[in-house]
PDB file of N, CA and C in Angstrom:
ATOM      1  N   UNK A   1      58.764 115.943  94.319  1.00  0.00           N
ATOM      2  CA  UNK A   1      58.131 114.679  93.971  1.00  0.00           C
ATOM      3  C   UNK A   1      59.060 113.824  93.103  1.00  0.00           C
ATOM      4  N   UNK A   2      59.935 114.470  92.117  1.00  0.00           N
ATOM      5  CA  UNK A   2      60.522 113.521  91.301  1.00  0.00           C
ATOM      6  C   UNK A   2      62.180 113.481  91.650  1.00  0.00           C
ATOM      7  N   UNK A   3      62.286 114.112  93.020  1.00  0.00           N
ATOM      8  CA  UNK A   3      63.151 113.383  93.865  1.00  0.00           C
ATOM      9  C   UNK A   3      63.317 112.297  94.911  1.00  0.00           C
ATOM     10  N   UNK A   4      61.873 112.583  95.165  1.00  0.00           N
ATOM     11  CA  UNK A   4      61.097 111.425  96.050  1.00  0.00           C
ATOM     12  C   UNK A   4      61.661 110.033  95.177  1.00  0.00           C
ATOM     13  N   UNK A   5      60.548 110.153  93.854  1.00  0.00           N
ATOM     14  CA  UNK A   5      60.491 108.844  93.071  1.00  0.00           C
ATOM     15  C   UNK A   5      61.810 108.629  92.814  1.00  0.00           C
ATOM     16  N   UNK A   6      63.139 109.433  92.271  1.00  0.00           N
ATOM     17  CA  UNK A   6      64.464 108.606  91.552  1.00  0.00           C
ATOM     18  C   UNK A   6      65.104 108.126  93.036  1.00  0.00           C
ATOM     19  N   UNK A   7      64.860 109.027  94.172  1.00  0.00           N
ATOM     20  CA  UNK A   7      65.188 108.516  95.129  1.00  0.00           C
ATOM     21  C   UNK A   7      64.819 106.959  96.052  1.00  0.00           C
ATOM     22  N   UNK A   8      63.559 106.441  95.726  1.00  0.00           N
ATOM     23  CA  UNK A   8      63.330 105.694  95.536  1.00  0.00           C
ATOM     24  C   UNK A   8      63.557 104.598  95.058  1.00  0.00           C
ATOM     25  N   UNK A   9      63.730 104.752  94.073  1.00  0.00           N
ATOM     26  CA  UNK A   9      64.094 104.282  92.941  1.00  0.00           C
ATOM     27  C   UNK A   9      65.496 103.415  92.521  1.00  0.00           C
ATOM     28  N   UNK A  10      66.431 104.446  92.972  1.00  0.00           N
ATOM     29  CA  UNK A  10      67.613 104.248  93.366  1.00  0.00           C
ATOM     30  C   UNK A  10      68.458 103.208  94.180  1.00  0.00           C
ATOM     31  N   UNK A  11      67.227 103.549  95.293  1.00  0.00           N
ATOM     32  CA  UNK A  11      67.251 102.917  96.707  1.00  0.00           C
ATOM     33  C   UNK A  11      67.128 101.066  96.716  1.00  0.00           C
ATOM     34  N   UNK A  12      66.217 100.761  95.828  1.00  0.00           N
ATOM     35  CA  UNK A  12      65.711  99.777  95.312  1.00  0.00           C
ATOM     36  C   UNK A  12      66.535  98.795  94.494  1.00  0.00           C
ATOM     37  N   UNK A  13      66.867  99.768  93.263  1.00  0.00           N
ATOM     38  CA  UNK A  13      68.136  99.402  92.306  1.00  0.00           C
ATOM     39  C   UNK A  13      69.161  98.529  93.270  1.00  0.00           C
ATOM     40  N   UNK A  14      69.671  99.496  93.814  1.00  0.00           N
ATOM     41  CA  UNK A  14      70.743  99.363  94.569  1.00  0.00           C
ATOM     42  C   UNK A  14      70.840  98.199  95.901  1.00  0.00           C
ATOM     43  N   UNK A  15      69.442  98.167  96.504  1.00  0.00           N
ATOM     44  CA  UNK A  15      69.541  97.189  97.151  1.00  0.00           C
ATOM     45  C   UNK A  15      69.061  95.788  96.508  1.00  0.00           C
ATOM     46  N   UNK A  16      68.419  95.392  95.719  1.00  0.00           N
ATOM     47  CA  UNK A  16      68.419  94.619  94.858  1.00  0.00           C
ATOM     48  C   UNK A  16      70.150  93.572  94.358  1.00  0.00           C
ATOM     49  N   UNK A  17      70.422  94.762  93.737  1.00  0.00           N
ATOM     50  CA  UNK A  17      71.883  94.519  93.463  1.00  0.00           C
ATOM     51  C   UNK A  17      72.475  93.705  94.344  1.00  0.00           C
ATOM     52  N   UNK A  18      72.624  94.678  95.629  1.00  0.00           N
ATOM     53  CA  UNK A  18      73.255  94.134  96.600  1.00  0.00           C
ATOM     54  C   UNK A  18      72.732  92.748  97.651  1.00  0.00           C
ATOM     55  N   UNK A  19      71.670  93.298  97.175  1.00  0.00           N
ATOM     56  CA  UNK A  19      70.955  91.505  97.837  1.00  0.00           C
ATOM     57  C   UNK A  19      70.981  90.321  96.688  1.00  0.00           C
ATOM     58  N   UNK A  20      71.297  90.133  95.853  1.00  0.00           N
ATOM     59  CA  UNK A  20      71.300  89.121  95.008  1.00  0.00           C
ATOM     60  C   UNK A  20      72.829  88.475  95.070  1.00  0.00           C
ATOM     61  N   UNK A  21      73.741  89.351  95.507  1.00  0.00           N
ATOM     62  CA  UNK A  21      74.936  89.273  95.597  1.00  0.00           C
ATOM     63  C   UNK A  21      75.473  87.711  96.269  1.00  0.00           C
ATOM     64  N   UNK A  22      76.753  87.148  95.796  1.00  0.00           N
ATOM     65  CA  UNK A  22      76.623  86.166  96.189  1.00  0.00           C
ATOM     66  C   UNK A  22      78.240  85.583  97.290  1.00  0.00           C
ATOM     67  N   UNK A  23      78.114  85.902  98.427  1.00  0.00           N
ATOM     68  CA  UNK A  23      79.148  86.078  99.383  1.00  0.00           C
ATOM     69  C   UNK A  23      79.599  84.618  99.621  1.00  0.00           C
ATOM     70  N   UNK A  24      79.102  83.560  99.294  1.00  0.00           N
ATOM     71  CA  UNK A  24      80.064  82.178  99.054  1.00  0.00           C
ATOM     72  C   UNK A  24      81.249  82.421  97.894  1.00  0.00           C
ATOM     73  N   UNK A  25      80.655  83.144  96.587  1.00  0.00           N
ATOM     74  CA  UNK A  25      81.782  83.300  95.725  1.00  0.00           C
ATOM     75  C   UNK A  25      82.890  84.226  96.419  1.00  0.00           C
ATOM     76  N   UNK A  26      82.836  85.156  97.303  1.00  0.00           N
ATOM     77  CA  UNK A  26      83.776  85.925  97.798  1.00  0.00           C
ATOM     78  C   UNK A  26      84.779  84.696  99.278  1.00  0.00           C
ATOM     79  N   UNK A  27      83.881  84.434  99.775  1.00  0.00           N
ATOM     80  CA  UNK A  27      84.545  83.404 100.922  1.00  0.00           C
ATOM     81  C   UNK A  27      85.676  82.170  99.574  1.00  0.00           C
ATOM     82  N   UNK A  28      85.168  82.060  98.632  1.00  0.00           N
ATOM     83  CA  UNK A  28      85.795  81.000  97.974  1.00  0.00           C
ATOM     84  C   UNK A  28      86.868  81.683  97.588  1.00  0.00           C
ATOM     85  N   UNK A  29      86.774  82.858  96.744  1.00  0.00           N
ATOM     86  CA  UNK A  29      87.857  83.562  95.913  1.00  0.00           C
ATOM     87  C   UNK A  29      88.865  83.964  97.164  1.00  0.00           C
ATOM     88  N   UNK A  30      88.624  84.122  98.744  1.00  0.00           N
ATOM     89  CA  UNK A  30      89.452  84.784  99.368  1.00  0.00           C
ATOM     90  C   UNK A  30      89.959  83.612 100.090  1.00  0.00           C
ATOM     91  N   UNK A  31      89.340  82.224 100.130  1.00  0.00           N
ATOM     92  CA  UNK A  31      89.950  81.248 100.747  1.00  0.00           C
ATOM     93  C   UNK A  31      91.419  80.752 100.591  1.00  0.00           C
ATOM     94  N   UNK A  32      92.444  81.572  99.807  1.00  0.00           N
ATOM     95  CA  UNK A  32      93.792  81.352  99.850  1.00  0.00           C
ATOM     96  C   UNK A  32      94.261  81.838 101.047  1.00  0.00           C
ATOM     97  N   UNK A  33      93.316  83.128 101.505  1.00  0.00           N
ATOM     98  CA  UNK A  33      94.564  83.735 102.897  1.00  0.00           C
ATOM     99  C   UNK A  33      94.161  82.921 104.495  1.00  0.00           C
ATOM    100  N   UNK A  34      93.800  82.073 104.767  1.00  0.00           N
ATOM    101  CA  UNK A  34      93.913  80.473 105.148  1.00  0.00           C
ATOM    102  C   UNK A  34      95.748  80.031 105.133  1.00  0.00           C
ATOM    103  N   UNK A  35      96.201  80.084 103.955  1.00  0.00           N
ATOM    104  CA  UNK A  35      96.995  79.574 103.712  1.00  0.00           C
ATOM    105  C   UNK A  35      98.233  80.282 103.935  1.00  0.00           C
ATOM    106  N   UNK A  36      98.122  82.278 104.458  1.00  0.00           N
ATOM    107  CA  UNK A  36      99.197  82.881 104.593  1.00  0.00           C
ATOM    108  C   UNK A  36      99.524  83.066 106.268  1.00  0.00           C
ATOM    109  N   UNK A  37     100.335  82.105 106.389  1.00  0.00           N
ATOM    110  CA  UNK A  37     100.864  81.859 107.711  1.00  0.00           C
ATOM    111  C   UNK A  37     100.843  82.939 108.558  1.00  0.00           C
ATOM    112  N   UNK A  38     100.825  84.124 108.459  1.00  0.00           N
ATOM    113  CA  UNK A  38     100.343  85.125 109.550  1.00  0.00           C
ATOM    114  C   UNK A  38      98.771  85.594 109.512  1.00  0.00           C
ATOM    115  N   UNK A  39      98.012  85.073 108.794  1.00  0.00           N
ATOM    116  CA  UNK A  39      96.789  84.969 108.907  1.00  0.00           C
ATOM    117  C   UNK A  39      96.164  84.264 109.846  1.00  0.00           C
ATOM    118  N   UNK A  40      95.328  84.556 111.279  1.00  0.00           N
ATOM    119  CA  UNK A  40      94.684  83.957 112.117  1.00  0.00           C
ATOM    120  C   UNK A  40      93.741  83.161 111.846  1.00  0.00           C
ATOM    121  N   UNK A  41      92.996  84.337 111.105  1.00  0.00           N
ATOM    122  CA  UNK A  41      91.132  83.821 111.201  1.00  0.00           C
ATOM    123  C   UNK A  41      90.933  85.033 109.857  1.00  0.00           C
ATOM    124  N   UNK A  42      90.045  84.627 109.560  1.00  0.00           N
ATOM    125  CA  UNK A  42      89.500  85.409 108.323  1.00  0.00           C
ATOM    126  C   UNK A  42      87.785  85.554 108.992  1.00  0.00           C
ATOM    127  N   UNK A  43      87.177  86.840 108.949  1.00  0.00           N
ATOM    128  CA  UNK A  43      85.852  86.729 108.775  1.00  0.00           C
ATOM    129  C   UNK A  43      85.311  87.834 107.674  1.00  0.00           C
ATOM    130  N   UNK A  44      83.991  87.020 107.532  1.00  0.00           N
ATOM    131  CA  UNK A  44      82.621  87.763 106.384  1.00  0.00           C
ATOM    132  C   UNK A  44      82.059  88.086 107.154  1.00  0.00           C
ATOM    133  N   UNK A  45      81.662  89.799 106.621  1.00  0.00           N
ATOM    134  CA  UNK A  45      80.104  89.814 107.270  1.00  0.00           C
ATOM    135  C   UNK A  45      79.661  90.603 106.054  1.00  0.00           C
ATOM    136  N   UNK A  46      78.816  90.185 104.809  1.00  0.00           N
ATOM    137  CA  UNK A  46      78.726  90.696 103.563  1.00  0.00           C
ATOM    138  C   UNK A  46      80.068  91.086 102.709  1.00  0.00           C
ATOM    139  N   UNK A  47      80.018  92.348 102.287  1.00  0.00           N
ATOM    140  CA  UNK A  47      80.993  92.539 101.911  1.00  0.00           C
ATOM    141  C   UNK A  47      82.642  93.381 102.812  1.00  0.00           C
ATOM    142  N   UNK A  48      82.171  92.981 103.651  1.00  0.00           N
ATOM    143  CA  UNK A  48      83.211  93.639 104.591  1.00  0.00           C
ATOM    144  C   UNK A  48      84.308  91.946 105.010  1.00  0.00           C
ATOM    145  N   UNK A  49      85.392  92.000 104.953  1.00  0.00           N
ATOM    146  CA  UNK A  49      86.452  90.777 104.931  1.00  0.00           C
ATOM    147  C   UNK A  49      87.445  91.582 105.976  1.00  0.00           C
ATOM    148  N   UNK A  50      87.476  90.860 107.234  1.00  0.00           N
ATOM    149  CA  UNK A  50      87.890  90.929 108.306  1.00  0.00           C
ATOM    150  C   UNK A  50      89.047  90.006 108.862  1.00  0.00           C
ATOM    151  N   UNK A  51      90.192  90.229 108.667  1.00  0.00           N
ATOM    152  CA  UNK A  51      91.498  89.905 108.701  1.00  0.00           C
ATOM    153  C   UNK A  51      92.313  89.468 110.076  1.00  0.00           C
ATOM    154  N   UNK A  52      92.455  88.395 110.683  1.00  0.00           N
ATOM    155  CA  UNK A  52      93.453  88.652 111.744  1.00  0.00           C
ATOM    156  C   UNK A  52      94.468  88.042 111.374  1.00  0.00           C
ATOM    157  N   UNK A  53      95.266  89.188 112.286  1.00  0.00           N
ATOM    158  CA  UNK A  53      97.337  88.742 111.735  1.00  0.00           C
ATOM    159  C   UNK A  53      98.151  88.908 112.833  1.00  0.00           C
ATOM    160  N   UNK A  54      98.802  87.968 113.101  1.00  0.00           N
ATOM    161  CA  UNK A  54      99.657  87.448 114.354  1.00  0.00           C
ATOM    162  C   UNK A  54     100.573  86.509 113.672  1.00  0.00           C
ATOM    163  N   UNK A  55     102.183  86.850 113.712  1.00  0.00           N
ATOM    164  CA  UNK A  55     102.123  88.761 113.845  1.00  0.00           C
ATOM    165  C   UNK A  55     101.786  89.356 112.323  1.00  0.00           C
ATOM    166  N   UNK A  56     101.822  90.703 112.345  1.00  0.00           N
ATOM    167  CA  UNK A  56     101.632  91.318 111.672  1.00  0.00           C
ATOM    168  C   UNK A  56     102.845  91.302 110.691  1.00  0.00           C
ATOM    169  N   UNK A  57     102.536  90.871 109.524  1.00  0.00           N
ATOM    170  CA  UNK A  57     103.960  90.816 108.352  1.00  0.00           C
ATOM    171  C   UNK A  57     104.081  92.240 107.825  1.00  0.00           C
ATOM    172  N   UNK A  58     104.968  92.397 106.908  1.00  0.00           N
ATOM    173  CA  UNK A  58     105.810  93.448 106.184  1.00  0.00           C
ATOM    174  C   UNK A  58     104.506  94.221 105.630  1.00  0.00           C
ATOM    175  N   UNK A  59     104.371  92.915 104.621  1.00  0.00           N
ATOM    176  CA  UNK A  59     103.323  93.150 103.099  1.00  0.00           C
ATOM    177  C   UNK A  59     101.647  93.291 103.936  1.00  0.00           C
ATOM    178  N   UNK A  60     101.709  92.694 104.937  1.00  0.00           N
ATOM    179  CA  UNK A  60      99.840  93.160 105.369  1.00  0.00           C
ATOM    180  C   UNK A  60      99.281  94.421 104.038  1.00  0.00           C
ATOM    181  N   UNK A  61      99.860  95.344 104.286  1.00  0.00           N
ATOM    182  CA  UNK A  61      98.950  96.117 103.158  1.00  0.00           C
ATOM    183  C   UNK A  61      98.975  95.899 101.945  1.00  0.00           C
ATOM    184  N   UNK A  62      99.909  95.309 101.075  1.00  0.00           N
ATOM    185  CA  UNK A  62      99.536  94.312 100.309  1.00  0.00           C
ATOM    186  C   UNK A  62      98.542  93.220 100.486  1.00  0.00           C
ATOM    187  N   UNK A  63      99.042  92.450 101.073  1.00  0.00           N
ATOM    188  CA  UNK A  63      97.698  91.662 101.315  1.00  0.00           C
ATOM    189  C   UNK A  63      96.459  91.959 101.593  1.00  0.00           C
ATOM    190  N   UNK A  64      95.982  92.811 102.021  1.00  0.00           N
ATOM    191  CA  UNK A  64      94.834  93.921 102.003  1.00  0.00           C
ATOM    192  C   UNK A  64      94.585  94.070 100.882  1.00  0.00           C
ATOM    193  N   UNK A  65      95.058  94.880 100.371  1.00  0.00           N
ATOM    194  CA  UNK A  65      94.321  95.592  98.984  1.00  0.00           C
ATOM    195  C   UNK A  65      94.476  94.508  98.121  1.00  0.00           C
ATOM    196  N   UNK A  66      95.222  93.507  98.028  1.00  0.00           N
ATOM    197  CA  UNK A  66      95.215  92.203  96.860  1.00  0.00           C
ATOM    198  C   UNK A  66      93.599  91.516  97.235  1.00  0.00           C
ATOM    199  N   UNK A  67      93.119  90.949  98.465  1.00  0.00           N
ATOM    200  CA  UNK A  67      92.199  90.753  98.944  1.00  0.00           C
ATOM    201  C   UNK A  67      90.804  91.656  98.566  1.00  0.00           C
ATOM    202  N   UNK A  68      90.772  93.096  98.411  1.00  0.00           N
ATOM    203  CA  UNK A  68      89.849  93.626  98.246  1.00  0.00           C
ATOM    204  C   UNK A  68      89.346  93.621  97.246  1.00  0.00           C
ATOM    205  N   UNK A  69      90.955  93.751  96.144  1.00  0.00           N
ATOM    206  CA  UNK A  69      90.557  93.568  94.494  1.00  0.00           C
ATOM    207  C   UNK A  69      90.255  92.166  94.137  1.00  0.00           C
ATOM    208  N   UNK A  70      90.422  91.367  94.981  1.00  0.00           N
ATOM    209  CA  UNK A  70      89.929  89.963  94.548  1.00  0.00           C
ATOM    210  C   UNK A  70      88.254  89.800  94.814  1.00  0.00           C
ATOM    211  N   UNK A  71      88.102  90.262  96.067  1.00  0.00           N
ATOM    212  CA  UNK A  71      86.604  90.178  96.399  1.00  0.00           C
ATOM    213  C   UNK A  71      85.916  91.080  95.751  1.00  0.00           C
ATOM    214  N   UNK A  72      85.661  92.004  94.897  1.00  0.00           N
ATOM    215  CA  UNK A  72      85.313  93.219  94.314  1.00  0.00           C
ATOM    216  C   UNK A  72      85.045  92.014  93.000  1.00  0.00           C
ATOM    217  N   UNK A  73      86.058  91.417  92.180  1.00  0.00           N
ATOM    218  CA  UNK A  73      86.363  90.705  90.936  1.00  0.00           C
ATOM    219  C   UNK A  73      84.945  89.189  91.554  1.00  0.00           C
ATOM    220  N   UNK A  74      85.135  89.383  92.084  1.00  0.00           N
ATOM    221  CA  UNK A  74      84.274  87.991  92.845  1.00  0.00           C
ATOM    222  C   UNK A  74      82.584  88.788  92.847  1.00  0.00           C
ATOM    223  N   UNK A  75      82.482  89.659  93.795  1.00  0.00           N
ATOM    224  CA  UNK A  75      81.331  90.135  93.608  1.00  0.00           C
ATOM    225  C   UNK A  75      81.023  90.966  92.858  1.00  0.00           C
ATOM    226  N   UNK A  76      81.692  91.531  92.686  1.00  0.00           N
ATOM    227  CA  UNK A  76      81.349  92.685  91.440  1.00  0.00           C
ATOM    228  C   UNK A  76      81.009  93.305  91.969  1.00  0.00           C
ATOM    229  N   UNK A  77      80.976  94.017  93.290  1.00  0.00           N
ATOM    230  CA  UNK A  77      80.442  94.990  94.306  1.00  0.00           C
ATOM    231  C   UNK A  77      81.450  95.398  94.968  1.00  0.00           C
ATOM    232  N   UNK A  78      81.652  96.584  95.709  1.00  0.00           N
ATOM    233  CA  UNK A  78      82.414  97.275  96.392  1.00  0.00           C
ATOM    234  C   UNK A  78      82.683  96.364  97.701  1.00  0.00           C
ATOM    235  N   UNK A  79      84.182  95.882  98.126  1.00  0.00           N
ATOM    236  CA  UNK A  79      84.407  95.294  99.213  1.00  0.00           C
ATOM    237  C   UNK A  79      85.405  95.750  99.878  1.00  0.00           C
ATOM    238  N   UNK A  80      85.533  96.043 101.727  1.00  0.00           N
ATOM    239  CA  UNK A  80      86.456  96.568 102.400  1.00  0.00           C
ATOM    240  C   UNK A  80      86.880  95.404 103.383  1.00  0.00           C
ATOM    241  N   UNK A  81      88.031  95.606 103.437  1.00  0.00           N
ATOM    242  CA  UNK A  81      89.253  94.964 104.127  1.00  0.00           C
ATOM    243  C   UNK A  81      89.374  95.325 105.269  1.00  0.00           C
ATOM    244  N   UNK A  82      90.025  94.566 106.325  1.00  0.00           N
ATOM    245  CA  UNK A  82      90.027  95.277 107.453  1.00  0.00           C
ATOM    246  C   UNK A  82      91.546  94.264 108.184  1.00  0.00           C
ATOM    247  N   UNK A  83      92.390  95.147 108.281  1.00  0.00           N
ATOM    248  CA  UNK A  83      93.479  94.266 108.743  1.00  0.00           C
ATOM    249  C   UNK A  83      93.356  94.671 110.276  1.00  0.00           C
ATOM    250  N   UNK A  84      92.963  93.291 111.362  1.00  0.00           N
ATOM    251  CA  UNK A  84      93.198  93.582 113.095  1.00  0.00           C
ATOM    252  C   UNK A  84      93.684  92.693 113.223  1.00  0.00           C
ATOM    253  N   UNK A  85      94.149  93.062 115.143  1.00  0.00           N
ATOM    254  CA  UNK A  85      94.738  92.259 115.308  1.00  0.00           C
ATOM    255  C   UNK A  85      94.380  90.947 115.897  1.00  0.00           C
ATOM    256  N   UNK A  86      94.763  89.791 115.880  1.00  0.00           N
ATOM    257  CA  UNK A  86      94.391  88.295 115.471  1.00  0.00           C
ATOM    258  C   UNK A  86      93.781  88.534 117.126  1.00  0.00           C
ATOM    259  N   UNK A  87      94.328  88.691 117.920  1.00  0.00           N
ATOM    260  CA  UNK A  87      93.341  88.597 119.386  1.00  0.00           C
ATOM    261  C   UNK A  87      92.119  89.216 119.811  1.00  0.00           C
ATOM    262  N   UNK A  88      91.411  89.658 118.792  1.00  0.00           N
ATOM    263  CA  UNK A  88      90.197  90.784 118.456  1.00  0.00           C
ATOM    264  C   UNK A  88      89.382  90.303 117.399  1.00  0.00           C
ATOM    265  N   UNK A  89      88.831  88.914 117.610  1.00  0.00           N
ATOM    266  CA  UNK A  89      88.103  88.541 116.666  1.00  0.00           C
ATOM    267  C   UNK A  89      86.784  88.965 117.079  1.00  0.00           C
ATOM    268  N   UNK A  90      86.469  89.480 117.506  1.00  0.00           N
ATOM    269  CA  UNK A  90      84.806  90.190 117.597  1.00  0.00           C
ATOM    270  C   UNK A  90      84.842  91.456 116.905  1.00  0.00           C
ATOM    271  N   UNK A  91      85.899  91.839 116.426  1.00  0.00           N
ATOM    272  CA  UNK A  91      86.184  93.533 116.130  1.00  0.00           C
ATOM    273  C   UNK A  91      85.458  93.622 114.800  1.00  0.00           C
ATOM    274  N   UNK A  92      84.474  94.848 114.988  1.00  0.00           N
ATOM    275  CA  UNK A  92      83.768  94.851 113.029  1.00  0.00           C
ATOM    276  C   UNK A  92      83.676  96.305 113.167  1.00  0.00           C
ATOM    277  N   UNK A  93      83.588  96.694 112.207  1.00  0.00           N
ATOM    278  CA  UNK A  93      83.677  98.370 111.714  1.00  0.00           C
ATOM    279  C   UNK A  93      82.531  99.118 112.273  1.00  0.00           C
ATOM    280  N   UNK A  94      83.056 100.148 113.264  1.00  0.00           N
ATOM    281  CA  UNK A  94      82.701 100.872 113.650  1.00  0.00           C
ATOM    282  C   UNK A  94      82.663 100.819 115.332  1.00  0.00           C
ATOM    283  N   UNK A  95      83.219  99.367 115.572  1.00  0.00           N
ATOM    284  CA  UNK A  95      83.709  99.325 117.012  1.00  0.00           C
ATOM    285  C   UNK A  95      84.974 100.558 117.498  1.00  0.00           C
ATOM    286  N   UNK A  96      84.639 100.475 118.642  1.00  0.00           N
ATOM    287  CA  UNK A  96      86.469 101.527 119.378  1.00  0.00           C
ATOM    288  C   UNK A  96      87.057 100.073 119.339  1.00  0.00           C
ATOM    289  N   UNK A  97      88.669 100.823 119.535  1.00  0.00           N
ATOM    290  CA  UNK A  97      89.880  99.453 119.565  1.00  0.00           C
ATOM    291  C   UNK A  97      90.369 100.348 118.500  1.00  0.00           C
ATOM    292  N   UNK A  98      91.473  98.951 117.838  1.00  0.00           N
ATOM    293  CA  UNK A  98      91.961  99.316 117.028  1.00  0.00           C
ATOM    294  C   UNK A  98      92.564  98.428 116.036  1.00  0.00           C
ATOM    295  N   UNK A  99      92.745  98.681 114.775  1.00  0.00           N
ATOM    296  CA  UNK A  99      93.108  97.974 113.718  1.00  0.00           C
ATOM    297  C   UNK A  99      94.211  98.608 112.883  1.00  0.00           C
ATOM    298  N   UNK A 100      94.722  98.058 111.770  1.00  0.00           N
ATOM    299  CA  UNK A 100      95.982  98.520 111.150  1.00  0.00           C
ATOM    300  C   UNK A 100      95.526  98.929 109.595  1.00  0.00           C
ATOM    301  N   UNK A 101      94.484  98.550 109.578  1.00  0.00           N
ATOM    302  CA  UNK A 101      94.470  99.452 107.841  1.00  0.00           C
ATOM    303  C   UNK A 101      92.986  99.087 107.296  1.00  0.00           C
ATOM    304  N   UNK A 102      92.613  99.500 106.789  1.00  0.00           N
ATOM    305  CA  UNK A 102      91.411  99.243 106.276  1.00  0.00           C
ATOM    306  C   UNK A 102      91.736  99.507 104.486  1.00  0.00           C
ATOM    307  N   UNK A 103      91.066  98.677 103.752  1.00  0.00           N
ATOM    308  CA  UNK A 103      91.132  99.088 102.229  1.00  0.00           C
ATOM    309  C   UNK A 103      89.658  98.841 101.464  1.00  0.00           C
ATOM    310  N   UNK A 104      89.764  99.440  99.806  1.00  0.00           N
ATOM    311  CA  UNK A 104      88.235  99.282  99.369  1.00  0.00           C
ATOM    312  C   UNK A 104      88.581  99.150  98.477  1.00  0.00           C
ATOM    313  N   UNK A 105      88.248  98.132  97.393  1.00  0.00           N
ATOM    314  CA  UNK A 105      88.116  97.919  95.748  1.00  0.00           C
ATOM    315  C   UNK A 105      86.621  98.466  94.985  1.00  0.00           C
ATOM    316  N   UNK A 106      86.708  98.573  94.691  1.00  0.00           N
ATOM    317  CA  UNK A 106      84.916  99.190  93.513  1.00  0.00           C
ATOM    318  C   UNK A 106      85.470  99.477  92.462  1.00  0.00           C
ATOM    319  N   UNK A 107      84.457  98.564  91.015  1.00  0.00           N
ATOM    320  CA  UNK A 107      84.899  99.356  89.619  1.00  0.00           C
ATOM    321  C   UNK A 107      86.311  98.009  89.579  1.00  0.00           C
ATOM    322  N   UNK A 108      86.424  96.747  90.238  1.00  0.00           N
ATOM    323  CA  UNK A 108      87.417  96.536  89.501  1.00  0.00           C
ATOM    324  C   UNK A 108      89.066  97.329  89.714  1.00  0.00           C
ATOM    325  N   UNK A 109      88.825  98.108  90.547  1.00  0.00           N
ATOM    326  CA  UNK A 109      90.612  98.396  91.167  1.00  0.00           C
ATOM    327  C   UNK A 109      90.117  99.267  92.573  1.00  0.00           C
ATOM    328  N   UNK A 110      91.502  99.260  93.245  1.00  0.00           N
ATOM    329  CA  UNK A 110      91.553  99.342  94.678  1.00  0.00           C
ATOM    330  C   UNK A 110      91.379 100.962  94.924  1.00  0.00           C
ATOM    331  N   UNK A 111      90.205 101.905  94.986  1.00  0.00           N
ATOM    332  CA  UNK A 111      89.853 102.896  95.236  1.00  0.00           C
ATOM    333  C   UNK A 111      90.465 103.442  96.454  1.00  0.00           C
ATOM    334  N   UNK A 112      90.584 102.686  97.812  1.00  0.00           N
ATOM    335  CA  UNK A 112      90.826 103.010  99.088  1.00  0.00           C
ATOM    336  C   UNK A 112      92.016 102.523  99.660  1.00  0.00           C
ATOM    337  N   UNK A 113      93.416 102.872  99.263  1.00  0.00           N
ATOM    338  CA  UNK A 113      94.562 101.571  99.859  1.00  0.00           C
ATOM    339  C   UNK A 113      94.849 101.571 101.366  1.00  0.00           C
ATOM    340  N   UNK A 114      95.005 100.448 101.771  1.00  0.00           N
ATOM    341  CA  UNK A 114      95.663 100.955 103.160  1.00  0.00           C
ATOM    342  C   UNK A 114      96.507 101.653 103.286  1.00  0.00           C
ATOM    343  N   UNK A 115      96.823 102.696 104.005  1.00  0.00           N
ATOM    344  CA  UNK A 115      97.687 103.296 104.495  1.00  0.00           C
ATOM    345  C   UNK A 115      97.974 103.353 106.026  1.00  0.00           C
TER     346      UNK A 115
END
């Protein structure tokens, strides 16, 4: 029973959190990579930031994880990166295909780097 309730409980907390969250401040804070010439298209879908790159530069995984820790600093919530490639703009996590790195910030630093 009083796993039921913290479980609950938890559940609530947490989605709360995450629904109050505010994903214009993340589209704003990430609206510089627009501006990095091998950047295609950028998409949101919450906290997931979806990358296309044509071609693919050196630093991409830099740019990844700089991106994640920015959107993390923006929402204050855990956000993942997803570097594909620019001709695969329908591609979102958990599709087959393929992509070049995925990364995660939480807590304010980059927990998950691309590799």
């Amino acid at each position: 029973m009083k796993k039921t309730i913290l479980l609950i409980l938890f559940i609530a907390i947490s989605t709360s959190c995450f629904a109050g969250s505010d994903y214009g401040a993340l589209q704003k804070r990430l609206s510089y990579l627009n501006e990095i010439d091998e950047v295609a298209w950028v998409h949101f879908d919450k906290n997931n930031v979806y990358v296309g790159f044509n071609p693919l530069p050196h630093d991409y995984k830099f740019i990844c994880q700089a991106a994640a820790f920015q959107g993390n600093k923006a929402l204050n919530f855990g956000v993942h990166v997803w570097a594909v490639p620019s001709d695969d703009q329908s591609w979102k996590q958990g599709n087959t295909g393929r992509y070049f790195c995925t990364t995660t910030a939480r807590g304010g630093k980059v927990t998950k780097p691309c590799r």
